[in-house]
N, C-alpha and C. Protein backbone atom coordinates (compact mmCIF):
# COMPACT_ATOMS: atom_id res chain seq x y z
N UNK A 1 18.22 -52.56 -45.50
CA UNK A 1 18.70 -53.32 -44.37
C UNK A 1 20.22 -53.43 -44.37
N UNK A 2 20.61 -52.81 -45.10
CA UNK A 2 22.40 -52.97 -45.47
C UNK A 2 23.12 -53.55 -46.14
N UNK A 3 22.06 -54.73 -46.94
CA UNK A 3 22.69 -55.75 -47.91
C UNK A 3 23.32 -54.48 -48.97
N UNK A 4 24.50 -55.36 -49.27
CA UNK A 4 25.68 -54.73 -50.19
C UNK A 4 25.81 -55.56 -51.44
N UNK A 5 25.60 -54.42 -52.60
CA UNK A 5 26.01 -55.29 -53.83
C UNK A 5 25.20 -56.24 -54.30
N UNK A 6 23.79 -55.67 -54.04
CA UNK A 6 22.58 -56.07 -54.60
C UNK A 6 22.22 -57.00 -55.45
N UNK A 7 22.28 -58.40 -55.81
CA UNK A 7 22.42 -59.24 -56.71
C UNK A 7 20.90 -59.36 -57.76
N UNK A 8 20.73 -59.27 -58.88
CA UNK A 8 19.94 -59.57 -59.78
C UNK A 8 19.47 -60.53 -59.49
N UNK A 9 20.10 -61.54 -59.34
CA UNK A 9 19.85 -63.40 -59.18
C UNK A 9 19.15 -63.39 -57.71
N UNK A 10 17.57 -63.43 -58.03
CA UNK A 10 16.93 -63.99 -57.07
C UNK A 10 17.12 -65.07 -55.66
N UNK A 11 17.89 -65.97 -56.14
CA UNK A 11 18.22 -66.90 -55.26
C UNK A 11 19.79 -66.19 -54.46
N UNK A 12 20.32 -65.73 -55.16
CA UNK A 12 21.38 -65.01 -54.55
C UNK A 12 20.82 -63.86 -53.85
N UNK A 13 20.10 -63.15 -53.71
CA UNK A 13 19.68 -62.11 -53.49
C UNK A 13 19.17 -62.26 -51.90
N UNK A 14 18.06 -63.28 -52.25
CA UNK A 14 17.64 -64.24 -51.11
C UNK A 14 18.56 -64.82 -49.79
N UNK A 15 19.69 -65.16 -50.23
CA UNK A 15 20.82 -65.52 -49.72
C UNK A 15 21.45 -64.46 -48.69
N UNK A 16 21.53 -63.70 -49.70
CA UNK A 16 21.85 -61.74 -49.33
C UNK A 16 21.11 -61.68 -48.21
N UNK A 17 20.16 -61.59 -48.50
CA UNK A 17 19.43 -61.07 -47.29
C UNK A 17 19.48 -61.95 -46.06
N UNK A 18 19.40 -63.40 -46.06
CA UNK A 18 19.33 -64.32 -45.00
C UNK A 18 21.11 -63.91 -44.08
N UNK A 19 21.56 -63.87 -45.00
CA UNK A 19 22.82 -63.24 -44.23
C UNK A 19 22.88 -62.05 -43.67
N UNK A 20 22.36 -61.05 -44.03
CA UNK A 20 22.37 -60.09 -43.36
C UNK A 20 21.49 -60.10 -42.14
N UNK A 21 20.27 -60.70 -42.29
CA UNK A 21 19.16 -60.54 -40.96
C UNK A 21 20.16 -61.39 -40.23
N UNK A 22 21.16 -62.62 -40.54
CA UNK A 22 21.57 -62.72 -39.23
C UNK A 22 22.54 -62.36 -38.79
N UNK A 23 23.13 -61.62 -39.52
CA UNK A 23 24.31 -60.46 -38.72
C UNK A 23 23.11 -60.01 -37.77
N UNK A 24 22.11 -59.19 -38.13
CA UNK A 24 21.49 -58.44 -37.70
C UNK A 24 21.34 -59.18 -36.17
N UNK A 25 20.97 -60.13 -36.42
CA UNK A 25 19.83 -61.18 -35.09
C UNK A 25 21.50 -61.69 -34.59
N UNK A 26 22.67 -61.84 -34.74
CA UNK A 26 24.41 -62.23 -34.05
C UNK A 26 24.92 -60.85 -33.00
N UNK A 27 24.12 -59.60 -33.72
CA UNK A 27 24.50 -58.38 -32.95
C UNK A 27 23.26 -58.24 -31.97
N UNK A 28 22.36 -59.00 -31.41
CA UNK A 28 21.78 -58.79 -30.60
C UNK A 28 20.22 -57.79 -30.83
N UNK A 29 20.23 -57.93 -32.63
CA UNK A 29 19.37 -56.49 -33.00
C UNK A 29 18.20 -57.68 -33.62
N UNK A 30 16.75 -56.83 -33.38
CA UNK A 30 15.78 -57.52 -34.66
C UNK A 30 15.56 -56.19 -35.88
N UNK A 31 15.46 -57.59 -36.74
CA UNK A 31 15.22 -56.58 -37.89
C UNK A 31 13.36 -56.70 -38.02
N UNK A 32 13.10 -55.26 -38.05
CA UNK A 32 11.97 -55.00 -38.03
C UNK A 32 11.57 -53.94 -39.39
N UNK A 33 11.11 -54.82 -40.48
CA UNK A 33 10.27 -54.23 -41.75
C UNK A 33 9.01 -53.69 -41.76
N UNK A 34 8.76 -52.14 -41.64
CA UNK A 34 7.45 -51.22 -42.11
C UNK A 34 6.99 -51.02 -43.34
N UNK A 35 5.99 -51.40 -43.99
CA UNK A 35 5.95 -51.42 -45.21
C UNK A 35 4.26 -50.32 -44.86
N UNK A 36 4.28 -49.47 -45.80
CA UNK A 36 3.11 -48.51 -45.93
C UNK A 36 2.49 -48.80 -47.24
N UNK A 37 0.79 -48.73 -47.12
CA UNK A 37 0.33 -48.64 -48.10
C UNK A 37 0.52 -49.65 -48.93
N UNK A 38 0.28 -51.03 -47.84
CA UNK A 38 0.55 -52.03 -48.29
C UNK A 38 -1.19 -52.89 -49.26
N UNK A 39 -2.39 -52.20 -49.50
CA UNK A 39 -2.91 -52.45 -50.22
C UNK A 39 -3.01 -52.08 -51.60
N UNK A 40 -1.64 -51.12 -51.74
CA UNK A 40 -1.18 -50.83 -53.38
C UNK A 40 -0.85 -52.44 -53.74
N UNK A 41 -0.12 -53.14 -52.82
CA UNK A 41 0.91 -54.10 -53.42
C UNK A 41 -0.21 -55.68 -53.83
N UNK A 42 -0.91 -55.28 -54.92
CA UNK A 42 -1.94 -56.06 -55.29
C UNK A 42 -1.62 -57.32 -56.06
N UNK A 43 -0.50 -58.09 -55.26
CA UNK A 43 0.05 -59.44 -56.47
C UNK A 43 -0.04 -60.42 -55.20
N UNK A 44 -0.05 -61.54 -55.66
CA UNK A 44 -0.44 -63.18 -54.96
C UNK A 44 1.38 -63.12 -54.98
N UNK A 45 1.91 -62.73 -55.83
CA UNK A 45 3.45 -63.30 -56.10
C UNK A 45 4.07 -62.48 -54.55
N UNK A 46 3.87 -61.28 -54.27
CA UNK A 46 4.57 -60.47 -53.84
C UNK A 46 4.49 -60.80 -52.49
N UNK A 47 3.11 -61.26 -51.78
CA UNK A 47 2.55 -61.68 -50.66
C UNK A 47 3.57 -62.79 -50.57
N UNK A 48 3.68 -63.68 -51.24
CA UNK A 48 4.71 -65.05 -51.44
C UNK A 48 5.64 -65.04 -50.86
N UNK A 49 6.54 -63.58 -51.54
CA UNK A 49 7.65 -63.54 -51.18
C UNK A 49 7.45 -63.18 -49.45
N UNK A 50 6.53 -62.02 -48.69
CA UNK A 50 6.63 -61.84 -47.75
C UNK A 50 6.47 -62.98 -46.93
N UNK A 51 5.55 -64.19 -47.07
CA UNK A 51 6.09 -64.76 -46.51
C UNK A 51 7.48 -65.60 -46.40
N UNK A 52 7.72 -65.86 -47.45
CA UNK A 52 9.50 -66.54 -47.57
C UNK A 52 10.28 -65.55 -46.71
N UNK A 53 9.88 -64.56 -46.60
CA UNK A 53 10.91 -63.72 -45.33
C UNK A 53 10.97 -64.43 -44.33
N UNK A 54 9.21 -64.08 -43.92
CA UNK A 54 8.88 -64.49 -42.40
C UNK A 54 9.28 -66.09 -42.61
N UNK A 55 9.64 -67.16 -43.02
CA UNK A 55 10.24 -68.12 -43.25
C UNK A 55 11.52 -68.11 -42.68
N UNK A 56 12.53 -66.87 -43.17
CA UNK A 56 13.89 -67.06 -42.07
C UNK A 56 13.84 -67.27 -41.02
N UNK A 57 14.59 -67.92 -40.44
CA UNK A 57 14.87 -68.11 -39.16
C UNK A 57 15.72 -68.95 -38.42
N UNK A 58 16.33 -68.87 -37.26
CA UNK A 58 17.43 -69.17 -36.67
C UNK A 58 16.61 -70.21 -35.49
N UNK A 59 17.44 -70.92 -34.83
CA UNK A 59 16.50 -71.89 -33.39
C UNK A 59 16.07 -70.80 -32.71
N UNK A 60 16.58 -69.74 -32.39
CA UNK A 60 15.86 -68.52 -31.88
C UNK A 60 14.99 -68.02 -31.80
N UNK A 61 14.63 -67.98 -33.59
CA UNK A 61 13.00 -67.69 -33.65
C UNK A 61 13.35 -66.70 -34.71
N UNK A 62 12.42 -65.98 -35.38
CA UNK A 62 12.19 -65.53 -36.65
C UNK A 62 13.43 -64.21 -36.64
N UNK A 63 13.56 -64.21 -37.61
CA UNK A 63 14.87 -63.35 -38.22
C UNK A 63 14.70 -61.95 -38.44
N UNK A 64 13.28 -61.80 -39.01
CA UNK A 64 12.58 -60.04 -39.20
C UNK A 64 11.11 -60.23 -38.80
N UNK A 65 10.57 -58.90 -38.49
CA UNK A 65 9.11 -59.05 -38.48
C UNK A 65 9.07 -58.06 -39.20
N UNK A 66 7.74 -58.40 -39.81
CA UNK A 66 6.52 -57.24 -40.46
C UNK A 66 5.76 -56.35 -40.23
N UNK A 67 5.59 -55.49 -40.29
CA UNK A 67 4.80 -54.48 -39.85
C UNK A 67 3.74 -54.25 -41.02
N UNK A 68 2.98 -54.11 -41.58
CA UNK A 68 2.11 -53.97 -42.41
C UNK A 68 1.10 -52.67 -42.46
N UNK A 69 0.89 -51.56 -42.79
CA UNK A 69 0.44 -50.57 -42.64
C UNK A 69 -0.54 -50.64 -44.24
N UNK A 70 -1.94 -50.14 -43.88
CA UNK A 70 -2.92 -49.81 -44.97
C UNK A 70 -4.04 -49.66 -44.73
N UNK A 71 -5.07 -49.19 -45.88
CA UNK A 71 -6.09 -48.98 -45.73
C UNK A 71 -7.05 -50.60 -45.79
N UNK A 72 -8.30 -50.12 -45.26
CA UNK A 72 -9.02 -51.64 -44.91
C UNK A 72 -9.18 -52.43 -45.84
N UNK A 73 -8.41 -52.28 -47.17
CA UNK A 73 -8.42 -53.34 -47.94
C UNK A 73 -7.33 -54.13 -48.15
N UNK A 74 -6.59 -53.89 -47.07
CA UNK A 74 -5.22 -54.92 -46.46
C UNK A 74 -5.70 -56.23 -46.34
N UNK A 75 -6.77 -56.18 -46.02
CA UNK A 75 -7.47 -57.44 -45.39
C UNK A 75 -8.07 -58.38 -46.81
N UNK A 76 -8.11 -58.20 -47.77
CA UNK A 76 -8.07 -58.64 -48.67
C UNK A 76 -6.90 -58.99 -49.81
N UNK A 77 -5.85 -58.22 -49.37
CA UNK A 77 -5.00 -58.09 -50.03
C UNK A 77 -3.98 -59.39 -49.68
N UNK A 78 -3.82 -59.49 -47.91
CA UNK A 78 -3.23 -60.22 -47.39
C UNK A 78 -4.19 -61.90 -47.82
N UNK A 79 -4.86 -61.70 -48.08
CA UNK A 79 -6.15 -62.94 -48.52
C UNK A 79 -5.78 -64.21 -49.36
N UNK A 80 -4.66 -62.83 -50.43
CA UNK A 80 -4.01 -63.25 -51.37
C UNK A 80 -3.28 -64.92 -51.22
N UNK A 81 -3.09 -64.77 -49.81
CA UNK A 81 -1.75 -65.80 -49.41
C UNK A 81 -1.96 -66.26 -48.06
N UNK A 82 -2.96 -67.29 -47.68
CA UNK A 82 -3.90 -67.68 -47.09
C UNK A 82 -2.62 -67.71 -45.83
N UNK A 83 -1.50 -68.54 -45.95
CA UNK A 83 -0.63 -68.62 -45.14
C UNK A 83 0.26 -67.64 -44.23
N UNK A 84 0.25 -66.71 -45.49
CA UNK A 84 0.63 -65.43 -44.81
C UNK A 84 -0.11 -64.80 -43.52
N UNK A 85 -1.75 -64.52 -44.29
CA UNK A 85 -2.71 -64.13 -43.18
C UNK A 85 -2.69 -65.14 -41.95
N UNK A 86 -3.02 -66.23 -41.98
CA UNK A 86 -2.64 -66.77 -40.91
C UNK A 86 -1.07 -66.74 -40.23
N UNK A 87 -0.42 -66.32 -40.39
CA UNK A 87 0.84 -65.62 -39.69
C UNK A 87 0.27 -64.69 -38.91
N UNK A 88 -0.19 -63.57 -39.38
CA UNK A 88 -0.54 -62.40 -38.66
C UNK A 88 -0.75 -62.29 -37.50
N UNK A 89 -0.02 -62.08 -36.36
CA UNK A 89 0.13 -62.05 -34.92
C UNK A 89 -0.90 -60.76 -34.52
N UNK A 90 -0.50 -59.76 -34.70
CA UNK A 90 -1.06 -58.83 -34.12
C UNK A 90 -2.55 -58.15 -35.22
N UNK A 91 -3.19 -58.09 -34.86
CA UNK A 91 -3.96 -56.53 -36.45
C UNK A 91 -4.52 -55.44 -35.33
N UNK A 92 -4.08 -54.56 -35.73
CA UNK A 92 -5.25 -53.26 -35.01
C UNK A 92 -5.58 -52.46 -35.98
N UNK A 93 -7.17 -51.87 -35.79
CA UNK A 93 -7.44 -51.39 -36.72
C UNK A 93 -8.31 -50.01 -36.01
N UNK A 94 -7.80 -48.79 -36.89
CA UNK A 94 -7.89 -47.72 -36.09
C UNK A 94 -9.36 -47.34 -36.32
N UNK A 95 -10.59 -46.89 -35.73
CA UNK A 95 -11.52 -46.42 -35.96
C UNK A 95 -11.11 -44.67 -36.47
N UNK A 96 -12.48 -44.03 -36.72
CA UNK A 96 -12.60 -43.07 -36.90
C UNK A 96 -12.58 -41.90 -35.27
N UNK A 97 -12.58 -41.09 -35.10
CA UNK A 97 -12.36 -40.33 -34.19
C UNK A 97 -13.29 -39.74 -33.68
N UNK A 98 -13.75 -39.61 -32.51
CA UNK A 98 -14.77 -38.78 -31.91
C UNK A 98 -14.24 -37.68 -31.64
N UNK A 99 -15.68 -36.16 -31.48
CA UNK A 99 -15.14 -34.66 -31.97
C UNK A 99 -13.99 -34.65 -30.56
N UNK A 100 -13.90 -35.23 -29.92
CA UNK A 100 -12.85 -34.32 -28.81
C UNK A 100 -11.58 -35.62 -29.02
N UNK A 101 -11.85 -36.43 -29.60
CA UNK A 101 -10.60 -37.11 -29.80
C UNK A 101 -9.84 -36.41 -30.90
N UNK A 102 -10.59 -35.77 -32.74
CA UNK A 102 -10.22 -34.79 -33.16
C UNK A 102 -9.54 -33.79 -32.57
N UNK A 103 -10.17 -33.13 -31.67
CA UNK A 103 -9.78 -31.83 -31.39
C UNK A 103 -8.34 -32.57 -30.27
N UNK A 104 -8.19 -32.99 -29.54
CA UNK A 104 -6.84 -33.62 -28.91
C UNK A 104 -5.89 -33.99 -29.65
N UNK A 105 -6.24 -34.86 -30.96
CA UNK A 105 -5.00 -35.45 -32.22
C UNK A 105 -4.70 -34.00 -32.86
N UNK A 106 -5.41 -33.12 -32.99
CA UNK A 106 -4.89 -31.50 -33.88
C UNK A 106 -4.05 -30.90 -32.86
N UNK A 107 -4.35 -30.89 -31.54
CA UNK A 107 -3.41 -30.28 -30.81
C UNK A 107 -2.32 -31.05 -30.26
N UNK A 108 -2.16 -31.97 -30.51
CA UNK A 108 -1.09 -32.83 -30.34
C UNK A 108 -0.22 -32.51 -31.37
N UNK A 109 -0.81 -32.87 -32.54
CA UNK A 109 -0.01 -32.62 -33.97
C UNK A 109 0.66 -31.28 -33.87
N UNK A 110 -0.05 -30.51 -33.86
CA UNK A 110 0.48 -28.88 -33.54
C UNK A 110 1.56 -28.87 -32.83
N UNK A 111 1.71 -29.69 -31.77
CA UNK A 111 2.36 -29.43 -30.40
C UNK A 111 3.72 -29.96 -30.76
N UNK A 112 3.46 -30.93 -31.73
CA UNK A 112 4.62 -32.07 -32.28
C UNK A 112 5.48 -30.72 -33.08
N UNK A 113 4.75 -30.00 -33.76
CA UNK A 113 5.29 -29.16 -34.94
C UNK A 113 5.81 -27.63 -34.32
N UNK A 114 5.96 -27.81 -32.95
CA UNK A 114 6.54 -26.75 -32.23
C UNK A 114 5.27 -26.07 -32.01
N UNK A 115 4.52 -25.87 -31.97
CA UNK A 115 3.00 -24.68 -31.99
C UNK A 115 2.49 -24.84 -30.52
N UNK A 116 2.77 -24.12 -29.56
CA UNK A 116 2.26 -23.83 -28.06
C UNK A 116 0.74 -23.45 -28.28
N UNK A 117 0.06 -22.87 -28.80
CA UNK A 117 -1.46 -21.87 -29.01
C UNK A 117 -1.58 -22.98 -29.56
N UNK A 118 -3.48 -23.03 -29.19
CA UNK A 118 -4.12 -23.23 -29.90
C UNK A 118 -4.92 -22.29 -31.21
N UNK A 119 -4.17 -22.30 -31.88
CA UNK A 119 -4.50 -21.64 -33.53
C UNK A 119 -5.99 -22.02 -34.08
N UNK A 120 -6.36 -23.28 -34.06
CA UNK A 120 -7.88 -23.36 -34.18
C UNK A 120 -9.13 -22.86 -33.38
N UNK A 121 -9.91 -22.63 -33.64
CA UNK A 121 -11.15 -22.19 -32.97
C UNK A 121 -12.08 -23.12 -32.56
N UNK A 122 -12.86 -23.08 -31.44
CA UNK A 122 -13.83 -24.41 -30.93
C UNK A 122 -14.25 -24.80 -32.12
N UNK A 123 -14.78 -23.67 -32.94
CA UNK A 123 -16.16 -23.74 -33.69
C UNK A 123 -15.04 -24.47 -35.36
N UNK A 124 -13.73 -23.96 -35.31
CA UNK A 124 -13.06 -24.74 -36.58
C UNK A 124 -12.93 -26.33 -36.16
N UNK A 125 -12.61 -26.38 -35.10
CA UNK A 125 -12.53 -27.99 -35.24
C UNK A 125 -13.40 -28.64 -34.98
N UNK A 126 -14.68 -28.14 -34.42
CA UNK A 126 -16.14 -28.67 -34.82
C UNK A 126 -16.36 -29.14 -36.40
N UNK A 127 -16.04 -28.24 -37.33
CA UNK A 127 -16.15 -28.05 -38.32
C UNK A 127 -15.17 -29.51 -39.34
N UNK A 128 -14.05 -28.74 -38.41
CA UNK A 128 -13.07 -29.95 -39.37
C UNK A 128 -13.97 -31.54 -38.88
N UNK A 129 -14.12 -31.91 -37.70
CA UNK A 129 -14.56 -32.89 -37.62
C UNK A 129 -15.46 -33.50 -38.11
N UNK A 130 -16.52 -32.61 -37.99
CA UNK A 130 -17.57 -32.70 -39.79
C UNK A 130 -17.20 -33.17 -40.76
N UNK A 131 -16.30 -32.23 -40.96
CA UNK A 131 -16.18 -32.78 -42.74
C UNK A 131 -15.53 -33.88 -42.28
N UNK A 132 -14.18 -34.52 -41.60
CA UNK A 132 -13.31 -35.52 -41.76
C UNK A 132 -14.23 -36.60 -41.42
N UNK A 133 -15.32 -36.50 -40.38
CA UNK A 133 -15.96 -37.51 -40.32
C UNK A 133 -14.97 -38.34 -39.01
N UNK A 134 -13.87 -37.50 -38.52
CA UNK A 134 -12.94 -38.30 -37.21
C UNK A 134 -11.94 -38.90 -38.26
N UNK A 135 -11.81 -39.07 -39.68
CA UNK A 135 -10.31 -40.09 -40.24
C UNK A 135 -9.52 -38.72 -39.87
N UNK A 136 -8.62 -39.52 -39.56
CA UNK A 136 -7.13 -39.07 -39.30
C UNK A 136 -6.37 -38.29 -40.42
N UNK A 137 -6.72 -38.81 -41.55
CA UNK A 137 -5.51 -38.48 -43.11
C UNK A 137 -7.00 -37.56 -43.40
N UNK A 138 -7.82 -37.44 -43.44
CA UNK A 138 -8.75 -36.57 -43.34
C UNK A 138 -8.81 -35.35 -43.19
N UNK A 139 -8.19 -35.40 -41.77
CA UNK A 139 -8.35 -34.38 -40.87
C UNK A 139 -7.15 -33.54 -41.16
N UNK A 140 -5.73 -34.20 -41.44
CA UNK A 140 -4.64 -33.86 -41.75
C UNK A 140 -4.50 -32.83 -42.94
N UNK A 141 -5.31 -33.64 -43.93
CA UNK A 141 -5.73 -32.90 -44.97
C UNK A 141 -6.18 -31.76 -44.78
N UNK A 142 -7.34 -31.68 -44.41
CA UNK A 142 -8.16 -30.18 -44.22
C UNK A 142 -7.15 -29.39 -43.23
N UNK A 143 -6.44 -29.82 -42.08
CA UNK A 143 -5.79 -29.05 -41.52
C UNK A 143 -4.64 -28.22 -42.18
N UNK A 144 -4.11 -29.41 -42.81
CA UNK A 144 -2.62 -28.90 -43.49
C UNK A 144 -3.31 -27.56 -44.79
N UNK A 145 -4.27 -27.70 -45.11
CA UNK A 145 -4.66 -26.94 -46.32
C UNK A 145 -5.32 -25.56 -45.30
N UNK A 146 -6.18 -25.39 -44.19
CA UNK A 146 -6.53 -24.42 -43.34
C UNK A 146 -5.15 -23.58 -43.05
N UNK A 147 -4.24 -24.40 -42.50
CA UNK A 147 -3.11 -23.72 -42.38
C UNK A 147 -1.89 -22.86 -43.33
N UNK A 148 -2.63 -23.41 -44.21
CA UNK A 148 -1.77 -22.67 -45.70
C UNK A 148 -2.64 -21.71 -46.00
N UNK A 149 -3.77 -21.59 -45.95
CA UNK A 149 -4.96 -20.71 -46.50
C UNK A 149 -4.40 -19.81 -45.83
N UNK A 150 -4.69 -20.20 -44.66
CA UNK A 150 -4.59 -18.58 -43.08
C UNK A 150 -2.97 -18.05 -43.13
N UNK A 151 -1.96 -18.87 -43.67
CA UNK A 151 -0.57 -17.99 -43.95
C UNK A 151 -0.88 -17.52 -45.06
N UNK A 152 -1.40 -17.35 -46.03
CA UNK A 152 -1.74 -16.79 -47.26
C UNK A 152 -2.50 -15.11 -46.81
N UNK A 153 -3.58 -15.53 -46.75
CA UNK A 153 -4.30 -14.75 -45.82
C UNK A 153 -3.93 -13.83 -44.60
N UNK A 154 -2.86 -14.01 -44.25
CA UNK A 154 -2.34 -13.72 -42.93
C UNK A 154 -2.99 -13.71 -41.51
N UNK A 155 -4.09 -14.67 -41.26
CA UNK A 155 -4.85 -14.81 -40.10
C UNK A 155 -3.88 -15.89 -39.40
N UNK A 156 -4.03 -15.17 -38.02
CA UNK A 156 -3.60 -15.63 -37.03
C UNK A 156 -4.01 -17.08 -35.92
N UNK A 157 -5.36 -17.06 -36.25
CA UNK A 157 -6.33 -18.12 -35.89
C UNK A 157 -7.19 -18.32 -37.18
N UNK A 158 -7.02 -19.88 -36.89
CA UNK A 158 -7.56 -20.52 -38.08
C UNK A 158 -9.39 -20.31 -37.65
N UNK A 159 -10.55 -20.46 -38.04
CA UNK A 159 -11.68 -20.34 -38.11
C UNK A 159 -12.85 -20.93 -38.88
N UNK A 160 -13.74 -20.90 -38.54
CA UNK A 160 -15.10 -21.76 -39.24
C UNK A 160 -15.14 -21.20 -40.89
N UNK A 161 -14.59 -20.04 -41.04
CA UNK A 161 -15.11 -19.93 -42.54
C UNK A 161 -13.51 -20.52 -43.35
N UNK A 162 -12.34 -20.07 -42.76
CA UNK A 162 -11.44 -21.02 -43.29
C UNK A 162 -11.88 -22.41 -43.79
N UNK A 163 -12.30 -23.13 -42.68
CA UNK A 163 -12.13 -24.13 -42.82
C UNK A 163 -13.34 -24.84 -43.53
N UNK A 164 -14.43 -24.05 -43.98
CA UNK A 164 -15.61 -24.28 -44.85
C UNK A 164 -15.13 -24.21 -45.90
N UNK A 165 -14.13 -23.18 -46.64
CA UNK A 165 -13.34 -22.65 -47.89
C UNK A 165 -12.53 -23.74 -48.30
N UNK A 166 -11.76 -24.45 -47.49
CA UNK A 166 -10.81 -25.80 -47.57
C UNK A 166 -11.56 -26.68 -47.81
N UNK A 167 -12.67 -27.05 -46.76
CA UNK A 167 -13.64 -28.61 -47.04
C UNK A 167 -13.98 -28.26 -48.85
N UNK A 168 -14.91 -27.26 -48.89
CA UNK A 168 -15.54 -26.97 -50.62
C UNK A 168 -14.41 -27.20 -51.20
N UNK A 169 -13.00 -26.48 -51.10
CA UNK A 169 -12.05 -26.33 -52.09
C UNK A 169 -11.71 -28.16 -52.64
N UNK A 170 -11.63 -28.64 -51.15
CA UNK A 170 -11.23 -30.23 -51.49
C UNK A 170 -12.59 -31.36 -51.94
N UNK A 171 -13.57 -30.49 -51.63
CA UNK A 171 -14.75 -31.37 -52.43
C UNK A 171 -15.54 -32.08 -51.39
N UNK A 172 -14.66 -31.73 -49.75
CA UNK A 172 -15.81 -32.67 -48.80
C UNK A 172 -17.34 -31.81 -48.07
N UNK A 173 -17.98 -32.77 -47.65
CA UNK A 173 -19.56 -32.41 -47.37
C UNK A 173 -19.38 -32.74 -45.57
N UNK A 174 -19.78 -31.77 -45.07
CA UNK A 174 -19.79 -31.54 -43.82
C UNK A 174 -20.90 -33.24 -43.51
N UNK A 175 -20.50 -33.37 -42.24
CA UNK A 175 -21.62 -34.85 -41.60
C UNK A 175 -22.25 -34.35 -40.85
N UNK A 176 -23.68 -35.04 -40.43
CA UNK A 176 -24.69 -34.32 -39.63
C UNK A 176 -24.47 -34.06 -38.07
């Protein structure tokens, strides 16, 4: 966030930061914290501190927000700190994907990564969807590994047996 000269001393540190979010919130800006893979962060202490963040604040109104990103055991994690969870303004929680919502998020992704063609085959992303079961980091997976196979390989379109070779290689079982 820009704090300078990082202080050891907790309470100074603390300080640090309250000053900076309100430079931040004096220039007309919010400070907005993303934290990923926030059900690694498995301490009652650490939750604590997040809330003492969400604690800053000006007559304005809060100084930073949180963003909180994880898998569904966020919801336990945040549990930790009864006060915290009750903070929680927003939660969305992403389901799994149906086959043509798959097949739309791969060609999106593609599309993001410069790729005009569709490189997959009906019958591969039938397939991928199988195995991923519709998760997203799933699907990413088997894709990102199909796509390394077939530059290896030198195929031009990715395909059903590619992508049978990737699921086995990574250990997943196709769904009915």
């Amino acid at each position: 966030m820009g704090v300078k000269n990082i202080s050891d001393n907790k309470v100074e540190l603390i300080g640090q930061i309250y000053k900076r979010l309100t430079e931040i919130n004096e220039a007309g800006k919010k400070a907005v914290v993303m934290i990923d893979e926030v059900q690694m962060l498995n301490s009652k202490e650490i939750m604590e501190e997040f809330r003492g963040l969400l604690n800053m604040e000006t007559q304005d109104g809060k100084l930073v927000n949180l963003i909180f990103f994880g898998l569904p055991e966020l919801e336990d994690i945040l549990s930790l700190d009864e006060p915290l969870k009750q903070r929680v303004a927003v939660r969305i929680k992403l389901t799994s994907y149906a086959e043509e919502n798959t097949r739309d998020y791969i060609m999106h992704r593609l599309n993001i990564a410069g790729c005009d063609t569709n490189i997959f085959t009906d019958e591969a992303i039938s397939l991928i969807y199988r195995y991923s079961n519709g998760i997203p980091r799933v699907i990413n997976t088997i894709c990102d590994n199909a796509l390394l196979e077939g530059y290896l390989f030198k195929h031009a379109v990715i395909d059903e047996s590619i992508i049978k070779t990737v699921a086995i290689d990574l250990g997943f079982n196709p769904q009915p």
